[in-house]
N, C-alpha and C. Protein backbone atom coordinates (compact mmCIF):
# COMPACT_ATOMS: atom_id res chain seq x y z
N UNK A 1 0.84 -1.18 0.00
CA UNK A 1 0.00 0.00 0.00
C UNK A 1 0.89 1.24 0.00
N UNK A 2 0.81 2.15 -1.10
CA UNK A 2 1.26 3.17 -1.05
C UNK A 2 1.11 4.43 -0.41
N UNK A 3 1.43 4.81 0.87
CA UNK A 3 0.84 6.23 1.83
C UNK A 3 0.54 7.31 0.69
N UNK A 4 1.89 7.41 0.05
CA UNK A 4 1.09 8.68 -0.99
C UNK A 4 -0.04 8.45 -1.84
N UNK A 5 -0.58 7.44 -1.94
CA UNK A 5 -1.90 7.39 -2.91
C UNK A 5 -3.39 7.40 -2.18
N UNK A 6 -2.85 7.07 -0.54
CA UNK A 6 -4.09 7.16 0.43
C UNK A 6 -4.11 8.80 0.88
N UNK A 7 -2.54 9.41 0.91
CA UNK A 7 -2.89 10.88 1.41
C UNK A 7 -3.44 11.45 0.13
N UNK A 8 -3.07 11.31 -1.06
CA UNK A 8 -3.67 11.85 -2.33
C UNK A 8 -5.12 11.26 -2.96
N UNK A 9 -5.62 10.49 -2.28
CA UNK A 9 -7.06 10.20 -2.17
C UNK A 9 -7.71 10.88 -1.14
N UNK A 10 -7.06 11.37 -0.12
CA UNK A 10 -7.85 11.49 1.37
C UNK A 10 -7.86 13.05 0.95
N UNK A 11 -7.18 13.90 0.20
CA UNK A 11 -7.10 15.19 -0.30
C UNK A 11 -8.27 15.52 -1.58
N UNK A 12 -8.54 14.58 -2.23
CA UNK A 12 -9.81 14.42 -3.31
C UNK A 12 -10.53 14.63 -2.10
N UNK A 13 -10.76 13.63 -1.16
CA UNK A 13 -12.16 13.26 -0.69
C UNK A 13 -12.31 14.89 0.23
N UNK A 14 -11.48 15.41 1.15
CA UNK A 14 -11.25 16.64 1.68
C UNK A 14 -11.98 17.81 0.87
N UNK A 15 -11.78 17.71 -0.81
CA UNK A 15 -11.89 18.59 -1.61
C UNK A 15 -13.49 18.41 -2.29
N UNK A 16 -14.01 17.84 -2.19
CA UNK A 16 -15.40 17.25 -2.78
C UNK A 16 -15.36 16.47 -3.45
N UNK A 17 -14.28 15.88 -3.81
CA UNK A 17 -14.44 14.77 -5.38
C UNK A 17 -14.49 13.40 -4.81
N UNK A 18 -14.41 12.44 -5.70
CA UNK A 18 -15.30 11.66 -5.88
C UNK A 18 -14.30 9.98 -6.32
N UNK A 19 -13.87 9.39 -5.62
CA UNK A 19 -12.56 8.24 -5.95
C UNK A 19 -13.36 7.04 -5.97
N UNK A 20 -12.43 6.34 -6.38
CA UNK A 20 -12.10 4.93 -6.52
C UNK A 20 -11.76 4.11 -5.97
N UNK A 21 -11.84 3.44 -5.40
CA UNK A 21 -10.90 2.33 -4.52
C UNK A 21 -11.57 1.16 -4.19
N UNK A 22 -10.59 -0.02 -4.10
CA UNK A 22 -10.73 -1.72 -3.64
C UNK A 22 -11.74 -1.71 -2.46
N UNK A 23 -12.30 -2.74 -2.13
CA UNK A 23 -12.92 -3.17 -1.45
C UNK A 23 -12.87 -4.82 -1.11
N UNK A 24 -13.66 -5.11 -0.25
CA UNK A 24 -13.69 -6.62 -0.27
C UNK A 24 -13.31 -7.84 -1.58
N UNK A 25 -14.86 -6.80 -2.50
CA UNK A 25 -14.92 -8.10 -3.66
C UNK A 25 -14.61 -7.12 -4.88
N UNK A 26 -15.01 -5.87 -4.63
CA UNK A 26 -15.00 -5.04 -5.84
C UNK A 26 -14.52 -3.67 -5.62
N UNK A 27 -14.71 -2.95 -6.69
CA UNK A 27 -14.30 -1.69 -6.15
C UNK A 27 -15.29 -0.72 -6.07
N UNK A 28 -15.39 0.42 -5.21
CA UNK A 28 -16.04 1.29 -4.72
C UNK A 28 -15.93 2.41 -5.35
N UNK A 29 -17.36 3.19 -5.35
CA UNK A 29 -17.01 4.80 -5.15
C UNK A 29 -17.26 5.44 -4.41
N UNK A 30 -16.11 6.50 -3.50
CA UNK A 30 -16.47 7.55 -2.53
C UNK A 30 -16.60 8.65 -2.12
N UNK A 31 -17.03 9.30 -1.56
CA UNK A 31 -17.03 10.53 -1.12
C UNK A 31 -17.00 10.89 0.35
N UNK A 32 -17.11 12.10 0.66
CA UNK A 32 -17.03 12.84 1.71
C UNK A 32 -18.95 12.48 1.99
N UNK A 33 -19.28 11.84 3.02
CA UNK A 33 -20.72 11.78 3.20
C UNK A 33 -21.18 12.93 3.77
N UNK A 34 -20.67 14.09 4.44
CA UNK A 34 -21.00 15.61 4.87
C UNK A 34 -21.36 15.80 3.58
N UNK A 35 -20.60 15.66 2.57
CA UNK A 35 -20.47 17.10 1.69
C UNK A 35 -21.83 16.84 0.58
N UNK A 36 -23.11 17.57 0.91
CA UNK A 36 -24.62 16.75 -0.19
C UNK A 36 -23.66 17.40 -1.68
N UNK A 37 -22.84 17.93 -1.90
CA UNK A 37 -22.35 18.02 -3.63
C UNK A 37 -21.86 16.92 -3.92
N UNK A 38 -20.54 16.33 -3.14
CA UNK A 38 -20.16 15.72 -3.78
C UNK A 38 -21.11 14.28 -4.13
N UNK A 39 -21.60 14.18 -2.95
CA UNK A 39 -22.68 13.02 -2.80
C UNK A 39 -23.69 13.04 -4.33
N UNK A 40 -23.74 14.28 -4.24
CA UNK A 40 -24.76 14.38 -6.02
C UNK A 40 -24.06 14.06 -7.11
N UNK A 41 -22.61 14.56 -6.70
CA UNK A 41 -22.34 14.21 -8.26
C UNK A 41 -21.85 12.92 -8.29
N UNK A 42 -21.62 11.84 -6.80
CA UNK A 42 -21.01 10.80 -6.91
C UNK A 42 -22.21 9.92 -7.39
N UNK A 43 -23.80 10.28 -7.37
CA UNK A 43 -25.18 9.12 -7.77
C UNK A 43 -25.07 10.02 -9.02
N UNK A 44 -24.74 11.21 -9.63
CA UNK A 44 -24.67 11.38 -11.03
C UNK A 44 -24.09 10.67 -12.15
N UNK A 45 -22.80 10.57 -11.39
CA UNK A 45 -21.99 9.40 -12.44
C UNK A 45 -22.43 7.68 -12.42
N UNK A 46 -23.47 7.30 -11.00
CA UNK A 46 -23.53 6.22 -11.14
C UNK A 46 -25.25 6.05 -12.04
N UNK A 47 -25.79 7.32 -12.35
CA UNK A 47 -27.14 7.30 -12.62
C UNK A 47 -27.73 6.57 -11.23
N UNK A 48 -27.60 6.96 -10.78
CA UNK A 48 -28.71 6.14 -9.46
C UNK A 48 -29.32 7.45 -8.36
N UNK A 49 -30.80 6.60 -8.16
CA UNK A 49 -31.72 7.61 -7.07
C UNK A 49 -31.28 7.84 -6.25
N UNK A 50 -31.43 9.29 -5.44
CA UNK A 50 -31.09 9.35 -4.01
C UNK A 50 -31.90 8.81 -3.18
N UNK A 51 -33.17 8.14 -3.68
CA UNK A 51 -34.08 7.20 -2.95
C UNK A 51 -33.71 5.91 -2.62
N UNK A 52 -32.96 5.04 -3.31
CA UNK A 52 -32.19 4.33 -2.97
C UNK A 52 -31.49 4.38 -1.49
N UNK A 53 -30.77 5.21 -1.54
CA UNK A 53 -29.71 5.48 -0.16
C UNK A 53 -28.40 4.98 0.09
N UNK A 54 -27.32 5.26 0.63
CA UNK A 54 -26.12 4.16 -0.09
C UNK A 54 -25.47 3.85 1.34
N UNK A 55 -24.20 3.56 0.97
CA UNK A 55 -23.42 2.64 2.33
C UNK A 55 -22.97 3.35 2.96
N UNK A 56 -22.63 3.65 3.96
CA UNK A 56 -20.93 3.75 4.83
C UNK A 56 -20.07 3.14 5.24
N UNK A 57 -18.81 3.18 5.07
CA UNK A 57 -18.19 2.52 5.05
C UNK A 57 -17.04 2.87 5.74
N UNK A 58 -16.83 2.24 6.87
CA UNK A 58 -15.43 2.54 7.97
C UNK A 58 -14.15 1.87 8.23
N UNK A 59 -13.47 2.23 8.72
CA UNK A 59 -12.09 1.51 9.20
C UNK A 59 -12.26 0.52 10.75
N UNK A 60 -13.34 1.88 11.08
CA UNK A 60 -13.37 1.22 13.23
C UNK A 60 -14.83 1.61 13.20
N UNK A 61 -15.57 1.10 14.20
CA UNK A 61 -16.87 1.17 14.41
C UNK A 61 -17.18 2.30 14.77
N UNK A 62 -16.11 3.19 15.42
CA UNK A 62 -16.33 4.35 16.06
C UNK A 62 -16.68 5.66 15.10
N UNK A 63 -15.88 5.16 13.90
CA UNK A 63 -16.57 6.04 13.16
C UNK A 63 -17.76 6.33 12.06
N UNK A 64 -18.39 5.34 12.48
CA UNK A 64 -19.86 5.17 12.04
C UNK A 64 -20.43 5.62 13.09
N UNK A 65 -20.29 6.44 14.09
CA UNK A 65 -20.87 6.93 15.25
C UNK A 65 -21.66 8.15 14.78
N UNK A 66 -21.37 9.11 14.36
CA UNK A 66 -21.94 10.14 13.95
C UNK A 66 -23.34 10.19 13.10
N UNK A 67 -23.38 9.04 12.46
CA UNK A 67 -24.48 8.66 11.75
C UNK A 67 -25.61 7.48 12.23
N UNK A 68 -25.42 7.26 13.83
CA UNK A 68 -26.04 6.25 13.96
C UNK A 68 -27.26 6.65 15.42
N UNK A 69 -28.02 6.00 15.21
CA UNK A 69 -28.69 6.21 16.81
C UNK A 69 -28.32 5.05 17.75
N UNK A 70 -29.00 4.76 18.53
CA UNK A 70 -28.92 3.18 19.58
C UNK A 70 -29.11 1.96 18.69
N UNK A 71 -28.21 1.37 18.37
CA UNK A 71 -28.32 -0.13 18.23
C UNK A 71 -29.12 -1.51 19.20
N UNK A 72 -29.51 -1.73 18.35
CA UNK A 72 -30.95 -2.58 19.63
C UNK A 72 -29.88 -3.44 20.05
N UNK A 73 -30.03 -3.34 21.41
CA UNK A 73 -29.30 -4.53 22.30
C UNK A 73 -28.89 -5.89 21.78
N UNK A 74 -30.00 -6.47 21.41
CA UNK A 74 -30.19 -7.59 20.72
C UNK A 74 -29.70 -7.75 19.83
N UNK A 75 -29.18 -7.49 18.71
CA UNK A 75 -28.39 -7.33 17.91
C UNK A 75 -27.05 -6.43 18.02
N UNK A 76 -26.96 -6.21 19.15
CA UNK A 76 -25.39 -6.11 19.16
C UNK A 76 -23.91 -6.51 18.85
N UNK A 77 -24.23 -7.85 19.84
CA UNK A 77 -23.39 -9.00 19.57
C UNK A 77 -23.04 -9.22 18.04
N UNK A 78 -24.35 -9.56 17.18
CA UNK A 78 -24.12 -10.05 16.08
C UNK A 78 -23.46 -9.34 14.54
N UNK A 79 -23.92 -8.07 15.40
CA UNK A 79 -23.24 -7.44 14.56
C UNK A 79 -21.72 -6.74 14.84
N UNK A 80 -21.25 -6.79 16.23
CA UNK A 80 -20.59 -6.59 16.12
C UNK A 80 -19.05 -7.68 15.73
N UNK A 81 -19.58 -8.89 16.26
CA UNK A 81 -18.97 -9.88 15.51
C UNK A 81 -18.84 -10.59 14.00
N UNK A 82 -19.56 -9.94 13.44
CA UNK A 82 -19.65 -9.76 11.70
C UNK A 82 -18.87 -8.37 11.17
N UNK A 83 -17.92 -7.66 12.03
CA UNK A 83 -17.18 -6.68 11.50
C UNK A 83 -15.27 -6.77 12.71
N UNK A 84 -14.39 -6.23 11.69
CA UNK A 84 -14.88 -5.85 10.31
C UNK A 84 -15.00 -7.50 9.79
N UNK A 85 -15.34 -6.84 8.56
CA UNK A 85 -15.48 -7.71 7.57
C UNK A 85 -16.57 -7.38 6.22
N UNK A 86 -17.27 -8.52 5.46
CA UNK A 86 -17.86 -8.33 4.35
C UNK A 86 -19.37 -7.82 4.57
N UNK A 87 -20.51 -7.87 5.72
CA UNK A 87 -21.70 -7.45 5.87
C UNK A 87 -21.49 -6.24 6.42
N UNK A 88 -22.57 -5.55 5.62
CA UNK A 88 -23.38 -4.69 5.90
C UNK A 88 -24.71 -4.38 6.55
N UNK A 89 -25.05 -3.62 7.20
CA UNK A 89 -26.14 -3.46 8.50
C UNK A 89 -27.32 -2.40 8.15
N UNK A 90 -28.29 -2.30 8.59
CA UNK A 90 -29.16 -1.33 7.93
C UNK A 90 -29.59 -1.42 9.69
N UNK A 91 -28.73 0.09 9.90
CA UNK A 91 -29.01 0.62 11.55
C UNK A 91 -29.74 1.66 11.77
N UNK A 92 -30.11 2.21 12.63
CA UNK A 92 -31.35 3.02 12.83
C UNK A 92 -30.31 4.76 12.67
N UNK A 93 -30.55 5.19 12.08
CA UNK A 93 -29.80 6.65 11.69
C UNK A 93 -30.09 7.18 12.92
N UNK A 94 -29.35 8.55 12.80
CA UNK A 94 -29.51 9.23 14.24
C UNK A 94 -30.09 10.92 13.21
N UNK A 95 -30.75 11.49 14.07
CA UNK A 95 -31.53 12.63 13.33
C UNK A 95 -30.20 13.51 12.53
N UNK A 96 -28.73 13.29 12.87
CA UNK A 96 -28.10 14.37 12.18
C UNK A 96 -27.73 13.98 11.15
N UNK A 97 -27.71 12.93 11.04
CA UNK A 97 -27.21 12.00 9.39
C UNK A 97 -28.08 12.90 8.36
N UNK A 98 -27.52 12.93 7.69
CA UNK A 98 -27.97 13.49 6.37
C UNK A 98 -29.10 12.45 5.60
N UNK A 99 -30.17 13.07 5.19
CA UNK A 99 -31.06 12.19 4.67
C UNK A 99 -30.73 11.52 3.43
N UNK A 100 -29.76 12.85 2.38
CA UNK A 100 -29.58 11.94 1.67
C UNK A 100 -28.64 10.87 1.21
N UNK A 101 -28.11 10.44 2.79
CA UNK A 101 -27.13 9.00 2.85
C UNK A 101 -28.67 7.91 2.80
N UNK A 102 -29.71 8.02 3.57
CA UNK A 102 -30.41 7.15 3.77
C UNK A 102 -31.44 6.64 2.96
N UNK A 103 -31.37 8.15 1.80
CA UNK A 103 -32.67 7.63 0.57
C UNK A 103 -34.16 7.61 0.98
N UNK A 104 -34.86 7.00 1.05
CA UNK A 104 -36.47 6.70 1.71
C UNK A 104 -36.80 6.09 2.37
N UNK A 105 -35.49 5.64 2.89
CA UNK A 105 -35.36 5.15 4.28
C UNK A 105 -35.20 5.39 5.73
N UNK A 106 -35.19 4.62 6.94
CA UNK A 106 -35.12 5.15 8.45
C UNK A 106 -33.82 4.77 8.56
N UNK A 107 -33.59 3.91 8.47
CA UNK A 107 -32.17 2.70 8.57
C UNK A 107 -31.14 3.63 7.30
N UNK A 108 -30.01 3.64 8.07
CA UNK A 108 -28.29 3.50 7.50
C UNK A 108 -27.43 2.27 7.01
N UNK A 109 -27.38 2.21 5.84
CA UNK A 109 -26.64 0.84 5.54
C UNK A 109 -25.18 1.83 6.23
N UNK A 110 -24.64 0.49 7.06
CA UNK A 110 -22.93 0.57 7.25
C UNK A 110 -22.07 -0.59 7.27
N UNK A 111 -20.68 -0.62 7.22
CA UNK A 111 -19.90 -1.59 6.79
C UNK A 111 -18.54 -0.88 7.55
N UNK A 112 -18.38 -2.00 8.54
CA UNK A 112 -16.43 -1.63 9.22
C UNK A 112 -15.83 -2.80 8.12
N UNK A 113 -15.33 -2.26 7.12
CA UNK A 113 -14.39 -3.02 6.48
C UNK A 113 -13.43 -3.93 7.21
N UNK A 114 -12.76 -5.12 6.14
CA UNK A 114 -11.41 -5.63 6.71
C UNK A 114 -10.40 -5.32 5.62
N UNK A 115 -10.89 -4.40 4.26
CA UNK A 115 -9.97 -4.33 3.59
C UNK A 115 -9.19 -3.11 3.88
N UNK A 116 -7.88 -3.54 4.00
CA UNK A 116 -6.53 -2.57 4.56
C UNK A 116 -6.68 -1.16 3.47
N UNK A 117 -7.15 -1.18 2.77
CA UNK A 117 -7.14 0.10 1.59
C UNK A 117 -8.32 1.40 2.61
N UNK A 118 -9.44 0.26 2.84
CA UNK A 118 -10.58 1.15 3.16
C UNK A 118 -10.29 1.02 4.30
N UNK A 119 -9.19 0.67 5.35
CA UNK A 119 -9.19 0.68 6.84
C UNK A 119 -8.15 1.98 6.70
N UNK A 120 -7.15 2.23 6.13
CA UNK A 120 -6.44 3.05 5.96
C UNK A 120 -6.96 4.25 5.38
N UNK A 121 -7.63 4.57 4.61
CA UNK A 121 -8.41 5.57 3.74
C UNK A 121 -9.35 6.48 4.89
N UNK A 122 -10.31 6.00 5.46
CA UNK A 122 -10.85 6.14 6.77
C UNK A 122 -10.04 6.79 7.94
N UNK A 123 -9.25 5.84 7.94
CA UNK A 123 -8.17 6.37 9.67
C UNK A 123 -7.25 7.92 8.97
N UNK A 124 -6.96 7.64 7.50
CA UNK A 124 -6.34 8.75 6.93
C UNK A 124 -7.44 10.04 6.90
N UNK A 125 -8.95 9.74 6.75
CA UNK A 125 -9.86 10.69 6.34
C UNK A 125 -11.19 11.28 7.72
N UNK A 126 -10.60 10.33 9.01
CA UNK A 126 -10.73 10.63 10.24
C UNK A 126 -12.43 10.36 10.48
N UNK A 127 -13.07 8.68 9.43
CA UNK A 127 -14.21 8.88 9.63
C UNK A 127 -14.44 7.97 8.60
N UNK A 128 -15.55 7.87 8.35
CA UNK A 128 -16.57 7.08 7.41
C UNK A 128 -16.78 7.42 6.52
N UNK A 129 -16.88 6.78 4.99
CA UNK A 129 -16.57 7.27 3.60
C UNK A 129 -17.84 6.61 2.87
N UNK A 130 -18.46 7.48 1.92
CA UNK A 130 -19.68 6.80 1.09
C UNK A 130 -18.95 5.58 0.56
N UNK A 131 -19.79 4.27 0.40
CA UNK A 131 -19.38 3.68 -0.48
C UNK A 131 -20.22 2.84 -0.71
N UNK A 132 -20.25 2.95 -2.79
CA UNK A 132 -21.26 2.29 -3.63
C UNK A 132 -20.31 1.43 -4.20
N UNK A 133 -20.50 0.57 -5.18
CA UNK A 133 -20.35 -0.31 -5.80
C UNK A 133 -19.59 0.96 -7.28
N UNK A 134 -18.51 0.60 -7.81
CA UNK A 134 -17.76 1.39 -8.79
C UNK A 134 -18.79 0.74 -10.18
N UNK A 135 -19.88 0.68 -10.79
CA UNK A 135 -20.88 0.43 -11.73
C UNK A 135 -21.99 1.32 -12.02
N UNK A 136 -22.28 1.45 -13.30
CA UNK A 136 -23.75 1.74 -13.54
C UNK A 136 -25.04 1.33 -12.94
N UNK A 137 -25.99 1.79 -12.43
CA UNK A 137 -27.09 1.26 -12.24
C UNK A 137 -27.41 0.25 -12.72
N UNK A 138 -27.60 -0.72 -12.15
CA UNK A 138 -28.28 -2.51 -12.75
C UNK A 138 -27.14 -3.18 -13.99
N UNK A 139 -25.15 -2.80 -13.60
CA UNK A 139 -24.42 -2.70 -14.53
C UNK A 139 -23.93 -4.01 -13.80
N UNK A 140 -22.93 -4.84 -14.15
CA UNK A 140 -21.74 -5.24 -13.13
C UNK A 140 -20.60 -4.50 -12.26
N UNK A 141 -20.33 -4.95 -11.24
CA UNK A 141 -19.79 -3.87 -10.50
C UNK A 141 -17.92 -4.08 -11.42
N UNK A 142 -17.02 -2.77 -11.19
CA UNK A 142 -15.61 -3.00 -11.61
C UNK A 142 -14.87 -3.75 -10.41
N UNK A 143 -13.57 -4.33 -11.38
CA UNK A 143 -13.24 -5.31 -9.92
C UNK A 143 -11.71 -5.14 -10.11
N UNK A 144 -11.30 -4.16 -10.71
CA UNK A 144 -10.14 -3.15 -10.45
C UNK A 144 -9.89 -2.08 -11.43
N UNK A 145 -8.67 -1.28 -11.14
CA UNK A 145 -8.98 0.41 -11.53
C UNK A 145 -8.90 0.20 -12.79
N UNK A 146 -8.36 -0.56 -13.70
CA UNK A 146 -8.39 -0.19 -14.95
C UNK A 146 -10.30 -0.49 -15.80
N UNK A 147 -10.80 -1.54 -15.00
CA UNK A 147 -12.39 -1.53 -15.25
C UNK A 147 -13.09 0.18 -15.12
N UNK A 148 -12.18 -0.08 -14.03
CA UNK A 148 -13.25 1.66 -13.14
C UNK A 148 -13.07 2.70 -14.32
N UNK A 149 -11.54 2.88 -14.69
CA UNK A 149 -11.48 4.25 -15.64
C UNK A 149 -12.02 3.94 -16.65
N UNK A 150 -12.34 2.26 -17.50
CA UNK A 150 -12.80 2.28 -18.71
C UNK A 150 -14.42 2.50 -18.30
N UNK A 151 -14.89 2.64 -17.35
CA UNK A 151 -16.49 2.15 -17.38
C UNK A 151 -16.92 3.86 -16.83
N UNK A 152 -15.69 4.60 -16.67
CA UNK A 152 -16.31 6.25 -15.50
C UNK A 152 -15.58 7.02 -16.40
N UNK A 153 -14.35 6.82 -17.33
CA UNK A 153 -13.47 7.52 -18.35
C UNK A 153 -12.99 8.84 -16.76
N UNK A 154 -13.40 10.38 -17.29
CA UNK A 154 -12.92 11.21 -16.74
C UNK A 154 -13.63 11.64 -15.48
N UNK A 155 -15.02 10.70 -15.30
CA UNK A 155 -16.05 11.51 -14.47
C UNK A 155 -15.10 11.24 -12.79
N UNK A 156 -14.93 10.70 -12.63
CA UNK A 156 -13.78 10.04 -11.29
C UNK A 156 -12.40 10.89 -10.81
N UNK A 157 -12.58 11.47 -9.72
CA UNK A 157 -11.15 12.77 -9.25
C UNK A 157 -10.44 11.77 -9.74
N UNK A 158 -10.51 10.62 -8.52
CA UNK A 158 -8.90 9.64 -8.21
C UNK A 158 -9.22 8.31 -8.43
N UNK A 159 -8.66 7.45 -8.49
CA UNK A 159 -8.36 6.28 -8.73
C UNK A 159 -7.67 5.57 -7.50
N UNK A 160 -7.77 4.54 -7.17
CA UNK A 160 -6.67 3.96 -6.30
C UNK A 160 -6.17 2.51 -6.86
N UNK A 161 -5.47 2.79 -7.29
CA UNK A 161 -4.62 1.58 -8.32
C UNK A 161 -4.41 0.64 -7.69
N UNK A 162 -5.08 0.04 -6.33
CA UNK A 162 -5.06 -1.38 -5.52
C UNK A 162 -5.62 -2.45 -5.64
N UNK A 163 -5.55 -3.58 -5.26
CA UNK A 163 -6.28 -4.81 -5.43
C UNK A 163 -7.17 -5.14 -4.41
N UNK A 164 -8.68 -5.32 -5.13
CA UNK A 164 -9.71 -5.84 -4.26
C UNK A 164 -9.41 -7.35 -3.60
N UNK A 165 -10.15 -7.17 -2.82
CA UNK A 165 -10.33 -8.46 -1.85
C UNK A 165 -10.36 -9.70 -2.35
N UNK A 166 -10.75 -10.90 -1.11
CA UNK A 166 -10.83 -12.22 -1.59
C UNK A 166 -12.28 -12.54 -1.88
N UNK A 167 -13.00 -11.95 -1.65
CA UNK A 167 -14.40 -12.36 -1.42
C UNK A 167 -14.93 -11.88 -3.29
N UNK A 168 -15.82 -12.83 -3.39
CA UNK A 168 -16.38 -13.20 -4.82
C UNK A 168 -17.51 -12.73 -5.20
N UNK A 169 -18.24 -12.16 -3.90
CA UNK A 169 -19.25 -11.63 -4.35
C UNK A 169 -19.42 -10.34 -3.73
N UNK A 170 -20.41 -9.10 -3.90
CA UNK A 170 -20.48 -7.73 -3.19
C UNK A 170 -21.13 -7.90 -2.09
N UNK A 171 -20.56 -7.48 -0.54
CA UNK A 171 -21.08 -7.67 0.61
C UNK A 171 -22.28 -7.73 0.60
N UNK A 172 -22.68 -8.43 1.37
CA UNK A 172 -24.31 -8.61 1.88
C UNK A 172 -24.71 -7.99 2.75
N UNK A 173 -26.44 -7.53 2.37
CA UNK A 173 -27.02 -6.58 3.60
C UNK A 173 -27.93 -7.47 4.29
N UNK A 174 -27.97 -7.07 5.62
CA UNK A 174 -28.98 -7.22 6.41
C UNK A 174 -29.51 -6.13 7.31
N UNK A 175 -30.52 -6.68 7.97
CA UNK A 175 -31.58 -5.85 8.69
C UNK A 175 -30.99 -5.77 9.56
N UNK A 176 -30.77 -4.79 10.85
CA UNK A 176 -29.96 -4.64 12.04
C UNK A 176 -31.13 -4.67 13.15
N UNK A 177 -32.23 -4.98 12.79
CA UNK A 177 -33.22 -4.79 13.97
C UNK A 177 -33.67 -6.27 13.99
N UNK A 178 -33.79 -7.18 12.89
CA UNK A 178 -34.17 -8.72 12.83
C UNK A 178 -33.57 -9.60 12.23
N UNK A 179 -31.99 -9.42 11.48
CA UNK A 179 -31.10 -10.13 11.15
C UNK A 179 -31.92 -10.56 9.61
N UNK A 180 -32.82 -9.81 8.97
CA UNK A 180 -32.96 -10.51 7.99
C UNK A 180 -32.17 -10.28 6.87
N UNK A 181 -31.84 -11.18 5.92
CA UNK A 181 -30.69 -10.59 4.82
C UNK A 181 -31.61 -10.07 3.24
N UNK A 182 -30.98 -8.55 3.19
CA UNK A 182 -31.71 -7.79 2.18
C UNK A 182 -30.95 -8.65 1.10
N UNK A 183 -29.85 -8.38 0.94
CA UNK A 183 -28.86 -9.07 -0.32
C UNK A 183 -27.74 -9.47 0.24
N UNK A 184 -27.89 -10.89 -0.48
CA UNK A 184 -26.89 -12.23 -0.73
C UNK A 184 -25.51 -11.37 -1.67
């Protein structure tokens, strides 16, 4: 892992734009989740609704804090022993989250990564980073940077020229209040 390509990503994301980078199975696109511009122009390039709602995505649990309310007891455990790693959680937002992380929804999808790119990116960017799937709406997702620049050309600040994960398929969601799984 190259420090200068995480401080020169973490300076895009600082600035409003809009990167690239590995993930578990595929690669991602991110932004600054404060900033509602960049957030627009990051569902512009993917054509996708802000009704939808998209991920977050962290290094440490702690920094999915800002966006979250009380986690039901009951599902504590389980989720906190499914991170990091490949699932994602659909947790009860807290009123300051920005609505349009959540789409038409109550619930926050989030994700404490185990991939060292997005654990580093995070701890470099002091927090939790949007992250969608690097594809078109209803496209296949890219599953490294040279996919990403042929499928986004110039619309993309940065790139992160790293290798995705071991995992074969795009994390799975579930429900954080009844463990049910949205997507396999």
């Amino acid at each position: 892992m190259n420090r200068f390509n995480i401080k020169k990503a973490n300076a895009t994301l600082e600035q409003g734009g809009v990167i690239a980078y590995p993930t578990e199975a595929v690669f991602g696109l991110g932004c600054d989740p404060m900033n509602a511009d960049a957030v627009a122009k990051l569902l512009d390039i993917k054509k996708r609704s802000v009704d939808k709602g998209l991920i977050l995505v962290a290094g440490e649990f702690e920094q999915l804090l800002p966006f979250l309310s009380d986690i039901p007891p009951a599902m504590f455990d389980s989720i906190m022993n499914s991170w990091p790693g490949p699932t994602n959680w659909l947790l009860p937002a807290n009123s300051a989250a920005p609505h349009y992380l959540r789409g038409k929804h109550s619930l926050q999808a989030v994700r404490v990564s185990k991939h060292p790119i997005v654990h580093a990116l995070c701890k470099e960017f002091h927090g939790a980073i949007v992250s969608t799937s690097a594809n078109l709406s209803r496209r296949p997702p890219a599953r490294n940077a040279l996919q990403t620049r042929l499928r986004f050309s110039n619309k993309i600040d940065y790139v992160l020229n790293e290798h995705v994960g071991n995992e074969k398929q795009p994390c799975e969601i579930r429900n954080g209040l009844n463990n049910q799984i949205i997507r396999i």
